[in-house]
N, C-alpha and C. Protein backbone atom coordinates (compact mmCIF):
# COMPACT_ATOMS: atom_id res chain seq x y z
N UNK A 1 -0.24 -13.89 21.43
CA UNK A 1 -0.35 -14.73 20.25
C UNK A 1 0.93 -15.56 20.12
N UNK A 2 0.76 -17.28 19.96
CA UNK A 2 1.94 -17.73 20.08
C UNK A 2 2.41 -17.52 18.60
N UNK A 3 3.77 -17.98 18.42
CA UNK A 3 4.64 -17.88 17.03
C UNK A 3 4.16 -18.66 16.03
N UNK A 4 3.84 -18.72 14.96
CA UNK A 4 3.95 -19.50 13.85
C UNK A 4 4.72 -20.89 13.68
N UNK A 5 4.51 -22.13 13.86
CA UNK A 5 5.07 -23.30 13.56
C UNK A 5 6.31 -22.73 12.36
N UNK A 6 7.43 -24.20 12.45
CA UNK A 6 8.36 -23.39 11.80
C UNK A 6 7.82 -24.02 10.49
N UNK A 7 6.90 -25.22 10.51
CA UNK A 7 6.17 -25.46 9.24
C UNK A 7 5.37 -24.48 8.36
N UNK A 8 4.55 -23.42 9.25
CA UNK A 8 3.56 -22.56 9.11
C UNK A 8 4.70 -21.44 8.46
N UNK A 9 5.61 -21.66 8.99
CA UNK A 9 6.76 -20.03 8.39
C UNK A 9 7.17 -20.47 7.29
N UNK A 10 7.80 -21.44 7.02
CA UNK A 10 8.05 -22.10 5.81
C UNK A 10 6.68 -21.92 4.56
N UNK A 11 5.50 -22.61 4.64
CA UNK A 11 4.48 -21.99 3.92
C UNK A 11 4.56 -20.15 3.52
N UNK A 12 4.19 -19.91 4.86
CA UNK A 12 4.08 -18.55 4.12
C UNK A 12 5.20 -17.28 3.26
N UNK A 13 6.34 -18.30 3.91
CA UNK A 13 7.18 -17.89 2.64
C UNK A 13 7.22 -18.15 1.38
N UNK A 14 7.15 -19.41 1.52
CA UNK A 14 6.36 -20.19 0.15
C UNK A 14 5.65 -19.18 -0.82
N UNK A 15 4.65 -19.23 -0.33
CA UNK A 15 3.31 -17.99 -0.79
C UNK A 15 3.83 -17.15 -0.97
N UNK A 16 4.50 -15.96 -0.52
CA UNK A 16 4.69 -14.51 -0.91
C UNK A 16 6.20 -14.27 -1.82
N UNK A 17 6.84 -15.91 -1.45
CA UNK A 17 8.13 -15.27 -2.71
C UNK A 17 7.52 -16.16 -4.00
N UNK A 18 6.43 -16.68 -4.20
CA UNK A 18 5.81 -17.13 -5.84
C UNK A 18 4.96 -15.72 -5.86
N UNK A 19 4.27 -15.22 -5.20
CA UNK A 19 3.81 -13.65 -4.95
C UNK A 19 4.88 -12.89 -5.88
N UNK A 20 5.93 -12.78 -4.99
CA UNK A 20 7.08 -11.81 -5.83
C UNK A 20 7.28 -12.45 -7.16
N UNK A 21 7.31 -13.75 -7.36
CA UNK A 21 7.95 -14.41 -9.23
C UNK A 21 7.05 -13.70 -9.95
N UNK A 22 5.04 -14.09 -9.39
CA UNK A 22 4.49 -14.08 -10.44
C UNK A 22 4.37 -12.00 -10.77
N UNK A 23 4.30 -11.35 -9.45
CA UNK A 23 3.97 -9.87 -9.87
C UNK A 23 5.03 -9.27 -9.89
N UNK A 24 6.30 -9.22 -9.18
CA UNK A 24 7.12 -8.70 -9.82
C UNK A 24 8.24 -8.89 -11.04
N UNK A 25 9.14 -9.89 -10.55
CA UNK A 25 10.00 -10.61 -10.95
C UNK A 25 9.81 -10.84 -12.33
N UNK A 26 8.82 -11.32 -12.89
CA UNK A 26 8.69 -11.39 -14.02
C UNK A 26 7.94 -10.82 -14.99
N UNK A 27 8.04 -9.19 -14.42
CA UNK A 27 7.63 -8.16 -15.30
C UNK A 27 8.89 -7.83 -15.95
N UNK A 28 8.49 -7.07 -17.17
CA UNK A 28 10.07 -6.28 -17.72
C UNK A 28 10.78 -5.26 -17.19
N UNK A 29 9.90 -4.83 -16.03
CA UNK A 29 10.77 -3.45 -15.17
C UNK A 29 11.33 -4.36 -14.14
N UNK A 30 10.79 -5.69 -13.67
CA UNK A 30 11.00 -6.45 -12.65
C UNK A 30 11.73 -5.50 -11.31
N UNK A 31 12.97 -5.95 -10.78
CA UNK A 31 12.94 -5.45 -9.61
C UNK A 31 14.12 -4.17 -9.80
N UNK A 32 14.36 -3.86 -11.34
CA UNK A 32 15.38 -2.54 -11.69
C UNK A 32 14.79 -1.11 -10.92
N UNK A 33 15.56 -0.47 -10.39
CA UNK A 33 15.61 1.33 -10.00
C UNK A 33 15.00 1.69 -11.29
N UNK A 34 13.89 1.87 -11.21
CA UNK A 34 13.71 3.17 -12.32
C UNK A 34 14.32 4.52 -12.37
N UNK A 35 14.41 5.29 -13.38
CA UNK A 35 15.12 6.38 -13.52
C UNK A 35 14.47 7.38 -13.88
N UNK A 36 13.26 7.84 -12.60
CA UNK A 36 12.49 8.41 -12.72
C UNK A 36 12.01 9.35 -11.57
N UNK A 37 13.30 10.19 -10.71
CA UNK A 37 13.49 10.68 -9.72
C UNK A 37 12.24 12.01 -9.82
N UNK A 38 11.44 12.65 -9.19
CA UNK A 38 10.61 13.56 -9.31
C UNK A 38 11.00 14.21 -8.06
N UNK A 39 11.14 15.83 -8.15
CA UNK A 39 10.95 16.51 -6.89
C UNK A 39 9.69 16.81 -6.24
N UNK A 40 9.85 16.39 -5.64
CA UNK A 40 7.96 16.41 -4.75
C UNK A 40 7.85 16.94 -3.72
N UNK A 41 8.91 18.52 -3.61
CA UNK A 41 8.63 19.78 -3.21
C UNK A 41 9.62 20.60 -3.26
N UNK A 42 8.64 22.43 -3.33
CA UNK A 42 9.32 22.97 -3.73
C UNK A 42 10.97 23.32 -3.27
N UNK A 43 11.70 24.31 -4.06
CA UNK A 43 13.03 24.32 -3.65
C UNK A 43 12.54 25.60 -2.47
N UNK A 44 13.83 25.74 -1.49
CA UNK A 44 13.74 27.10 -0.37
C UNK A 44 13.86 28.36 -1.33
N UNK A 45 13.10 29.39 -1.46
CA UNK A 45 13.77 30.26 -2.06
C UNK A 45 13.60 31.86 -1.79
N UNK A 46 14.55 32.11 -0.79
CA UNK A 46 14.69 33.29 0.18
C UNK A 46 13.77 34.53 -0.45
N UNK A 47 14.40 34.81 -2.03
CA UNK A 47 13.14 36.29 -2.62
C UNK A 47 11.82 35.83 -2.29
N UNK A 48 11.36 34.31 -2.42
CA UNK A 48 9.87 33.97 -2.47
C UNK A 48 9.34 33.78 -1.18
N UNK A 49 10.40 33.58 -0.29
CA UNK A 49 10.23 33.01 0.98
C UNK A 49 8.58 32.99 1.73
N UNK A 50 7.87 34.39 1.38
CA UNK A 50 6.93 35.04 2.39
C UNK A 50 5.90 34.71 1.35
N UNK A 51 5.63 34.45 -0.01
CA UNK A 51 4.77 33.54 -1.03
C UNK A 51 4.88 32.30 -0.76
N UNK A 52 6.14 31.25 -0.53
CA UNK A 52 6.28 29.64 -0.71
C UNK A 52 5.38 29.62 1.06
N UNK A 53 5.64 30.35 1.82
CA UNK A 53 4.96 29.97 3.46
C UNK A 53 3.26 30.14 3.46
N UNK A 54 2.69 30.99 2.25
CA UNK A 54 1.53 30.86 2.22
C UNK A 54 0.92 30.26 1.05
N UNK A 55 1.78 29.86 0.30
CA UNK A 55 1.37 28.83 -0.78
C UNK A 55 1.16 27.08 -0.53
N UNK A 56 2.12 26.67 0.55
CA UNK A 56 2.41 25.70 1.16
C UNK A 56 1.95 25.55 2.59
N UNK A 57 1.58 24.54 3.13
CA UNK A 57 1.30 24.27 4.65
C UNK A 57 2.37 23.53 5.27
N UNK A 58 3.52 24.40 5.39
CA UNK A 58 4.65 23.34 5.86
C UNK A 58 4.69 22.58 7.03
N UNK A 59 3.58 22.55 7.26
CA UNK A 59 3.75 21.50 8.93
C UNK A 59 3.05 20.27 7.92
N UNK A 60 3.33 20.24 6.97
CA UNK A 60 1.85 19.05 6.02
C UNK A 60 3.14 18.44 5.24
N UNK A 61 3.24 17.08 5.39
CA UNK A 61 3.95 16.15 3.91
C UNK A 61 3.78 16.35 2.73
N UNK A 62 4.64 16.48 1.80
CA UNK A 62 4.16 16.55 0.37
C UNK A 62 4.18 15.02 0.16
N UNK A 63 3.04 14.70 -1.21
CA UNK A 63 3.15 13.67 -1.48
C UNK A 63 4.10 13.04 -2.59
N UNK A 64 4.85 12.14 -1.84
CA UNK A 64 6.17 11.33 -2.80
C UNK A 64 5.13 10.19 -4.22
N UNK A 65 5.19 10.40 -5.39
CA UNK A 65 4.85 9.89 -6.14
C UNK A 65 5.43 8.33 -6.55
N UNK A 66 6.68 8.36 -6.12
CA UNK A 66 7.51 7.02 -6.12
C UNK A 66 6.82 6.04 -5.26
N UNK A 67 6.69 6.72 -3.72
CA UNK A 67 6.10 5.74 -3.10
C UNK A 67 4.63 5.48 -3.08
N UNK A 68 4.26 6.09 -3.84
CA UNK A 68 2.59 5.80 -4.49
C UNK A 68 2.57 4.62 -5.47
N UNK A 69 4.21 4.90 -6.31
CA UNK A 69 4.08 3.55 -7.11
C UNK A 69 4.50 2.65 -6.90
N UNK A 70 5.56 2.59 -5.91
CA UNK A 70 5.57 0.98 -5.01
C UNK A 70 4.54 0.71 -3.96
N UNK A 71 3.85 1.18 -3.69
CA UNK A 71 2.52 0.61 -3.33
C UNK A 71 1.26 -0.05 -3.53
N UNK A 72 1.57 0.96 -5.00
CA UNK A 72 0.61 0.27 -5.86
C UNK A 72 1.40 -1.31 -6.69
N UNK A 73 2.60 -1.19 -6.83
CA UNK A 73 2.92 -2.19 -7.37
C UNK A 73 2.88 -3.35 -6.39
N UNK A 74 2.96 -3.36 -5.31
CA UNK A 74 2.83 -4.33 -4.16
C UNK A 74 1.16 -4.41 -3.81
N UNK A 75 0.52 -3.92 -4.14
CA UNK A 75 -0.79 -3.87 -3.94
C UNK A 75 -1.22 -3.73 -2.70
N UNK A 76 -0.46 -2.71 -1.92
CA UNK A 76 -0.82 -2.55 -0.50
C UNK A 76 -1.17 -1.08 -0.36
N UNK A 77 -1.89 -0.49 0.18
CA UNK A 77 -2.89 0.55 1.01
C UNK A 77 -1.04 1.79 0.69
N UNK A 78 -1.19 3.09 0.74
CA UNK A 78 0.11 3.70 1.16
C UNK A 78 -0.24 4.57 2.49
N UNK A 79 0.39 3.86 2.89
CA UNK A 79 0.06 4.22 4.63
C UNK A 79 1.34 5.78 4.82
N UNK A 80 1.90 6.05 4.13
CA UNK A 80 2.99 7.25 3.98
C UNK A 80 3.00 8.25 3.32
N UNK A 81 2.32 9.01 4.13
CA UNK A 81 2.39 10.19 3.50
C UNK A 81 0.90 10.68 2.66
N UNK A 82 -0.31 9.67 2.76
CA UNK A 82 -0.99 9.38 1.74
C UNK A 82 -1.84 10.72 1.61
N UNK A 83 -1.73 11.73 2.50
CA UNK A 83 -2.73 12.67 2.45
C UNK A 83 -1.31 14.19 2.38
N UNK A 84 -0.21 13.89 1.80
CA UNK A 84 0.60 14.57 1.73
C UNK A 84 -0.05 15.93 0.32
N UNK A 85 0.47 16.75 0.55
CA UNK A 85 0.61 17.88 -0.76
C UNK A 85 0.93 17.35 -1.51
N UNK A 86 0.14 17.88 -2.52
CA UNK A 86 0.68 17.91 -4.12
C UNK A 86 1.42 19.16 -4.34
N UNK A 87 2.53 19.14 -5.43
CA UNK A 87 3.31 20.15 -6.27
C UNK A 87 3.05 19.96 -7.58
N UNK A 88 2.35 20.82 -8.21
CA UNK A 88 1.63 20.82 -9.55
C UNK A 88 3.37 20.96 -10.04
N UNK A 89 3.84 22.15 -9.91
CA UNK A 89 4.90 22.56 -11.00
C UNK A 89 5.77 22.98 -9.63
N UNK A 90 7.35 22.59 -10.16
CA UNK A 90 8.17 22.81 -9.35
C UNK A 90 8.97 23.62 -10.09
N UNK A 91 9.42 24.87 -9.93
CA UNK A 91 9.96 25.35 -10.61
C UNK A 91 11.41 25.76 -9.96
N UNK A 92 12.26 25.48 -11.03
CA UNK A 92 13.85 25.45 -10.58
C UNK A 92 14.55 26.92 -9.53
């Protein structure tokens, strides 16, 4: 496949940074870190050790909730992790 004209690159930048003005940029969370860190698996914990190995499938991803919501905020598929574990309750 040959390259994109440097006209054709120019366009499609065009397109996807008015993309970014109109959906991100000019929301009120716009492009700030939220402060909304979640642990999205459990801690190691040696007394539980031989419960957390059969409660969990550790050869399996847990699923990161953050990157569920930049995916969704970009409106693209989450190709990471998407069939990862859930952690109902993480307990300290």
């Amino acid at each position: 496949t040959p390259f994109p004209s440097h006209e054709q690159i120019i366009e499609k930048i065009e397109l996807n940074l008015q993309w970014v003005r109109e959906n991100i940029s000019q929301k009120d969370s716009g492009l700030l870190i939220p402060n909304n860190f979640q642990q999205t698996a459990p801690n190691h914990d040696e007394l539980r050790s031989h419960t957390f190995h059969h409660t969990y499938d550790l050869s399996q991803p847990f699923l990161n909730p953050q990157t569920v919501a930049f995916t969704n905020m970009l409106n693209i598929e989450n190709k990471i992790n998407s069939n990862g574990q859930v952690v109902e309750k993480v307990s300290p």
